[in-house]
C-alpha atoms as a PDB file:
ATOM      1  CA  UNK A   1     130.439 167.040  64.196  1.00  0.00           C
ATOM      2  CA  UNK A   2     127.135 168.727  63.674  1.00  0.00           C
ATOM      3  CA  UNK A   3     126.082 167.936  60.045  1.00  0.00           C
ATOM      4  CA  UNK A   4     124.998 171.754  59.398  1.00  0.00           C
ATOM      5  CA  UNK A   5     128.744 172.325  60.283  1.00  0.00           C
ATOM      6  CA  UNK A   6     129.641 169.145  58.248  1.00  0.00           C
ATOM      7  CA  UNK A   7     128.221 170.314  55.417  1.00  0.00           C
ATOM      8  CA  UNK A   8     129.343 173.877  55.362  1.00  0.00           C
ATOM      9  CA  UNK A   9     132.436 172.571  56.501  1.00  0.00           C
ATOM     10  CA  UNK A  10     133.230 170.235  53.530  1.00  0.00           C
ATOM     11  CA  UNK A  11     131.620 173.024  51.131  1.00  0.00           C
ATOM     12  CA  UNK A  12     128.219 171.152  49.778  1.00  0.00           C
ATOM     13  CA  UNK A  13     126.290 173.878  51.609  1.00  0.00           C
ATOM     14  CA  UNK A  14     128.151 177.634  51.564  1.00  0.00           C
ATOM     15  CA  UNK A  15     126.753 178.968  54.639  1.00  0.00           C
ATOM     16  CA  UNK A  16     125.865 176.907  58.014  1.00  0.00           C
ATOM     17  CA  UNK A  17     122.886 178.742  58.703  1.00  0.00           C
ATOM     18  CA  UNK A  18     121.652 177.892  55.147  1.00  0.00           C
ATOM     19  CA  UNK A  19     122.556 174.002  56.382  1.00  0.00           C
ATOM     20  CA  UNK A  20     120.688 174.506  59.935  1.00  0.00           C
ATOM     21  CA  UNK A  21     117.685 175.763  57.862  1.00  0.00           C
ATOM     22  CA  UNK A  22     117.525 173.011  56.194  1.00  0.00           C
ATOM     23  CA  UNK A  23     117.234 170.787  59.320  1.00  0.00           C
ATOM     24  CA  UNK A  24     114.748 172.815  60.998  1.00  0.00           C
ATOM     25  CA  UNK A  25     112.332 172.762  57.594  1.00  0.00           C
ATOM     26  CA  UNK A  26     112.610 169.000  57.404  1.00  0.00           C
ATOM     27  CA  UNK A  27     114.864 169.249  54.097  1.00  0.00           C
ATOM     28  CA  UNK A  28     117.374 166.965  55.769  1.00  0.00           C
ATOM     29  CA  UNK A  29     117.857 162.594  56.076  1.00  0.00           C
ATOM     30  CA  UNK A  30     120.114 160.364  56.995  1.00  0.00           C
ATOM     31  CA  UNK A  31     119.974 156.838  56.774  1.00  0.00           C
ATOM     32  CA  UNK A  32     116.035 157.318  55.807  1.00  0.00           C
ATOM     33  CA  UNK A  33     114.886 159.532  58.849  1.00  0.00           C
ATOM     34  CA  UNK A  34     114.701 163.372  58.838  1.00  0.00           C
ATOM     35  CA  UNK A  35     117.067 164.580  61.076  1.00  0.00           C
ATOM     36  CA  UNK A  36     117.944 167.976  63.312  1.00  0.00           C
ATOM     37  CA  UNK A  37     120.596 170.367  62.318  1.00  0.00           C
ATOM     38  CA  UNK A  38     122.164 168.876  66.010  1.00  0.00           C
ATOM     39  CA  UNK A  39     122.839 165.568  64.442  1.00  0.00           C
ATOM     40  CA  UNK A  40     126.087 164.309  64.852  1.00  0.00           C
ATOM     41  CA  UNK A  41     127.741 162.548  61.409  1.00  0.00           C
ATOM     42  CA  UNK A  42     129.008 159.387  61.423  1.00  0.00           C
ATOM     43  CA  UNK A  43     131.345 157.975  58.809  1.00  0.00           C
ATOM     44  CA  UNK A  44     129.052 155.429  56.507  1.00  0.00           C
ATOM     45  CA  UNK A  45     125.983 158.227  56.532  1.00  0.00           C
ATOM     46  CA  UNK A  46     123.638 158.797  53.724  1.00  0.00           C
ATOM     47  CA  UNK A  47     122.651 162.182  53.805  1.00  0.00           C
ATOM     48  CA  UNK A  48     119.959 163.418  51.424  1.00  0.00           C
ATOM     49  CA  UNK A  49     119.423 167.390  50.369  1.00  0.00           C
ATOM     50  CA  UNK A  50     116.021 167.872  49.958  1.00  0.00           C
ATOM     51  CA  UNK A  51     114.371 170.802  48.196  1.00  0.00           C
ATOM     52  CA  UNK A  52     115.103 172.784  44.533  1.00  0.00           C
ATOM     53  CA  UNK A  53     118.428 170.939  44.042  1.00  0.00           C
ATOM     54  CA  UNK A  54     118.319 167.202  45.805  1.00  0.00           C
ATOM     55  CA  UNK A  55     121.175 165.925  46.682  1.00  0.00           C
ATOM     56  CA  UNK A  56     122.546 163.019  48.375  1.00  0.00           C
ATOM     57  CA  UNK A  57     125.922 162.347  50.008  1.00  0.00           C
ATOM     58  CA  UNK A  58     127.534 159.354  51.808  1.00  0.00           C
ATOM     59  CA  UNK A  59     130.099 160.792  54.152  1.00  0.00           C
ATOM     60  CA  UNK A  60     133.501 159.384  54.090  1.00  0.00           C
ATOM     61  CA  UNK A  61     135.719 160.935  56.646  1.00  0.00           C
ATOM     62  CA  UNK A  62     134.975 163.795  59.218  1.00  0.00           C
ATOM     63  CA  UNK A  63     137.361 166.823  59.163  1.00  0.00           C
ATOM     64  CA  UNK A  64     138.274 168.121  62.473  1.00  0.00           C
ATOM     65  CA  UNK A  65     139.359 171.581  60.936  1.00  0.00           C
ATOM     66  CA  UNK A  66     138.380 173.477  57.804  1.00  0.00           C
ATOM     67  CA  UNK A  67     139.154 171.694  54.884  1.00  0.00           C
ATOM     68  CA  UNK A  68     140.749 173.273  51.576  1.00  0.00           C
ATOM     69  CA  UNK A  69     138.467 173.300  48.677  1.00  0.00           C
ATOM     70  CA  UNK A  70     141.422 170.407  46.965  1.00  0.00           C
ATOM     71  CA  UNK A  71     141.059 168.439  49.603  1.00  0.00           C
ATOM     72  CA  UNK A  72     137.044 168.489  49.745  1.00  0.00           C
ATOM     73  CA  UNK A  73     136.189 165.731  48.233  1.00  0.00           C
ATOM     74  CA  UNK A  74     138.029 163.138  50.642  1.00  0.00           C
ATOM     75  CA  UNK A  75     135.329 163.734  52.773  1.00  0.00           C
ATOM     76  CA  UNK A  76     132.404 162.799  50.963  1.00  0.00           C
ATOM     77  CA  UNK A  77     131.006 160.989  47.541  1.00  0.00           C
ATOM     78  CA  UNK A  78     127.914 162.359  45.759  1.00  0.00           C
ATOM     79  CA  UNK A  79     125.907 159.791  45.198  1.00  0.00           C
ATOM     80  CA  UNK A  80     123.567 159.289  41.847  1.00  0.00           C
END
């Protein structure tokens, strides 16, 4: 899965294009490298929100649907 859909997916971001802007202005990491709207999530990942309200994320499962808002937070642990 794309991680602009990830993230709009598992509801840290509300809207995907928000997410793929993101990518494209360099506001997004993984594992310590900026990374492309196009990159595909791997369980294990780091992500880290750049910008007014940093945030970072290690993803825990991928959802292969959409994903209930009770349910959300199987799929990923905010980390300090």
């Amino acid at each position: 899965m794309r991680v602009d859909d990830y993230l709009s997916t598992i509801g840290v971001i509300k809207r995907r294009t928000v997410a793929k802007d993101l990518g494209v202005n360099g506001l997004l990491e993984t594992n310590g490298r900026k990374i492309k709207p196009a990159y595909t999530v791997n369980v294990g990942d780091i992500i880290r929100i750049k910008g007014s309200r940093p945030l970072s994320i290690e993803v825990l499962d991928i959802p292969t649907r959409s994903v209930p808002k009770k349910d959300r937070d199987q799929y990923f642990k905010i980390l300090a």
